[in-house]
C-alpha atoms as a PDB file:
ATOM      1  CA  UNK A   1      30.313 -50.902 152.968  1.00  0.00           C
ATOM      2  CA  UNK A   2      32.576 -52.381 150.725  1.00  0.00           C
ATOM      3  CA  UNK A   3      33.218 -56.001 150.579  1.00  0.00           C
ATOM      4  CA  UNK A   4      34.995 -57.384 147.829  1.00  0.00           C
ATOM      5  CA  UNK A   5      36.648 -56.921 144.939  1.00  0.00           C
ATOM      6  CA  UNK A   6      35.598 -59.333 142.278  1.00  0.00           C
ATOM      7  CA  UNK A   7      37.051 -58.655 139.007  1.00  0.00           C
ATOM      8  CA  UNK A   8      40.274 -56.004 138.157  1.00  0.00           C
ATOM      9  CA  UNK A   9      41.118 -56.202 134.218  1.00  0.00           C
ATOM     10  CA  UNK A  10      43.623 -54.159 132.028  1.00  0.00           C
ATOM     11  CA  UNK A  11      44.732 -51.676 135.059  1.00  0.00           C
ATOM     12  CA  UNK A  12      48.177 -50.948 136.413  1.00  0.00           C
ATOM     13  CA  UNK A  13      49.752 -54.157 137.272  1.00  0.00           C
ATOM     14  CA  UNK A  14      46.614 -56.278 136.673  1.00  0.00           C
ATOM     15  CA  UNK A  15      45.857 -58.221 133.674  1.00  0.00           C
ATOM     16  CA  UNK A  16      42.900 -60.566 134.947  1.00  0.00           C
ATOM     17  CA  UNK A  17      42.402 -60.979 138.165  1.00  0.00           C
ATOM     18  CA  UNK A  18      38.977 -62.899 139.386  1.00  0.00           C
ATOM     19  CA  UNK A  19      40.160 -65.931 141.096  1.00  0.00           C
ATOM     20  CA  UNK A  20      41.792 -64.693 144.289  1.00  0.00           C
ATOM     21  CA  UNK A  21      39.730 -61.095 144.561  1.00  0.00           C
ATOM     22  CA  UNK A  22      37.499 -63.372 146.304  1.00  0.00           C
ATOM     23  CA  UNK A  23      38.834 -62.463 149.777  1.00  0.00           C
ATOM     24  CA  UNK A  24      36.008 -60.442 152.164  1.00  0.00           C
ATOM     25  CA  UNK A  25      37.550 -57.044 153.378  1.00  0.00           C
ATOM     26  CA  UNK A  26      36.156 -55.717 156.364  1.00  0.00           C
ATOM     27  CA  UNK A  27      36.032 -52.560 157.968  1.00  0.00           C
ATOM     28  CA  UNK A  28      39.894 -52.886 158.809  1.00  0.00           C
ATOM     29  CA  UNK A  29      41.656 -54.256 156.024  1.00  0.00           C
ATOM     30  CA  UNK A  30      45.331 -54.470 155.146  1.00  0.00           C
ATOM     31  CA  UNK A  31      46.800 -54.543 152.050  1.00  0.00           C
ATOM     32  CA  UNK A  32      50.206 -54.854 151.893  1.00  0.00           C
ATOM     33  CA  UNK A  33      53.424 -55.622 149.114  1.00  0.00           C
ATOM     34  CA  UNK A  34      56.478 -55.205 148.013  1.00  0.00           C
ATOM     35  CA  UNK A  35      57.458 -52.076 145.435  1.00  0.00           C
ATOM     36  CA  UNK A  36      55.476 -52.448 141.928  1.00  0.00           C
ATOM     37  CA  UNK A  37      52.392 -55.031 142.954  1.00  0.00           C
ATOM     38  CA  UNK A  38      49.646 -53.031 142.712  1.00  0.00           C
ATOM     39  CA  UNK A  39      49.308 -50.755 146.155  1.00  0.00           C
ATOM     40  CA  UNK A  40      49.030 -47.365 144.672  1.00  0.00           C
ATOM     41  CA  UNK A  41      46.379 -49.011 141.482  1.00  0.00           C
ATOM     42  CA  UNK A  42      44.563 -50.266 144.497  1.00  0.00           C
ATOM     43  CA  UNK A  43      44.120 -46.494 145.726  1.00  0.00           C
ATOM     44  CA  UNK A  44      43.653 -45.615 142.656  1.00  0.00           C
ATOM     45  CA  UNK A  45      40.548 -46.984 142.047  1.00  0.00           C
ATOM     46  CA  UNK A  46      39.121 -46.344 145.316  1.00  0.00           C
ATOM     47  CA  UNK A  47      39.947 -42.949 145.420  1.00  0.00           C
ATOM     48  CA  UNK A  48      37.906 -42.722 141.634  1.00  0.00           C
ATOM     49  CA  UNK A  49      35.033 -44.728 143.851  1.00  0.00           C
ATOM     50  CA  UNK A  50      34.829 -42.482 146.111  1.00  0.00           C
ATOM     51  CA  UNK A  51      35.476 -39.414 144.071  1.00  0.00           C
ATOM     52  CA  UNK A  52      33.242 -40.433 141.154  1.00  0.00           C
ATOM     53  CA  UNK A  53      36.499 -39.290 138.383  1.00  0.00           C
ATOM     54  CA  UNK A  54      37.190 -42.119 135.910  1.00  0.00           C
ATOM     55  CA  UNK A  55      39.786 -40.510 134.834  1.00  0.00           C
ATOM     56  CA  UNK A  56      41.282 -41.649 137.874  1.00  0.00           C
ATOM     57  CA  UNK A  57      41.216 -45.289 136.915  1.00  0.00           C
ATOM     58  CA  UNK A  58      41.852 -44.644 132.735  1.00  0.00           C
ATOM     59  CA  UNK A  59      44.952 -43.057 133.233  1.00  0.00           C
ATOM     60  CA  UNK A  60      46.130 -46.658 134.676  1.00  0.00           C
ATOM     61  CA  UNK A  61      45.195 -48.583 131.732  1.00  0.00           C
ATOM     62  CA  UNK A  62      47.725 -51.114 131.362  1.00  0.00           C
ATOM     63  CA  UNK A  63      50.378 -50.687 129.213  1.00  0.00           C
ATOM     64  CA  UNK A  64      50.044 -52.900 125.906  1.00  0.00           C
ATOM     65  CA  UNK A  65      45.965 -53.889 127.073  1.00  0.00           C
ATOM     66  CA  UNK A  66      44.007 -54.155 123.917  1.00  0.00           C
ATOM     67  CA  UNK A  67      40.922 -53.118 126.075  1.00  0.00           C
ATOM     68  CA  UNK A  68      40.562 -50.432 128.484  1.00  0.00           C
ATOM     69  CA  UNK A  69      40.447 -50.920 132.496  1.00  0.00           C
ATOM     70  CA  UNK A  70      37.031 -53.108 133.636  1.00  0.00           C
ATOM     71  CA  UNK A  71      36.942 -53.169 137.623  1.00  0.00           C
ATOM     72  CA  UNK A  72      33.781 -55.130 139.433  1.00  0.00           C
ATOM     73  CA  UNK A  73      33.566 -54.277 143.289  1.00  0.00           C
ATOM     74  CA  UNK A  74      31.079 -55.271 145.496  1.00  0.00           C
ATOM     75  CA  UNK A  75      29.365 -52.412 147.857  1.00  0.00           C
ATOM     76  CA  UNK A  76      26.882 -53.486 149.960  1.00  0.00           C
ATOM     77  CA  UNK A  77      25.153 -56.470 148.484  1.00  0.00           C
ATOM     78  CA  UNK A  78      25.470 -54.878 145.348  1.00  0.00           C
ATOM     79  CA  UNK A  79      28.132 -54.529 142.260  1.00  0.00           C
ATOM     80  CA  UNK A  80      29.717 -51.315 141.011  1.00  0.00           C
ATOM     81  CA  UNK A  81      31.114 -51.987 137.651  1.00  0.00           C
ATOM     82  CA  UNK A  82      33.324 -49.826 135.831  1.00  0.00           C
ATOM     83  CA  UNK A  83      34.139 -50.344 132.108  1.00  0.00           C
END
C-alpha cells in the first residue's frame, strides 16, 4: 500500500519538498488545491508508479532545474526511488 511520500525534487511545481511529505495517506486520501499547486504532478507520478513509464514523470521536470526529477515514496515498508 502506499504510505507516504517522502521526498519530490525538480518536478512540476516542486523544487524540494521533504519537510511536510511527511503526512501518512491511507487508503482514502484527499488531496486537494487551488489551480497550479501540484494536483495533476501528483497524478503524474502515480500514474508512472503504477504504469512503470518514466517518461511520465521526465516530461515534468521543472522548468529552469539544473537536475532532473528525484521522487522517494514509501510502498509498503519499503522506498521506491526514482532519479
Amino acid at each position: 500500500m502506499f504510505e507516504r511520500i517522502s521526498l519530490l525534487r525538480n518536478i512540476g511545481q516542486f523544487d524540494s519538498v521533504n519537510a511536510g511529505a511527511q503526512i501518512p495517506l491511507t487508503p482514502l486520501s484527499l488531496i486537494y488545491a487551488e489551480n497550479g499547486r501540484g494536483k495533476t504532478t501528483l497524478a503524474s507520478i502515480l500514474r508512472s508508479l503504477s504504469s512503470g513509464d518514466a517518461r511520465l514523470v521526465s516530461e515534468r521536470q521543472r522548468l529552469g532545474a539544473a537536475h532532473p526529477p528525484h521522487i522517494v515514496l514509501t510502498i509498503g515498508g519499503g522506498q521506491v526511488i526514482f532519479q
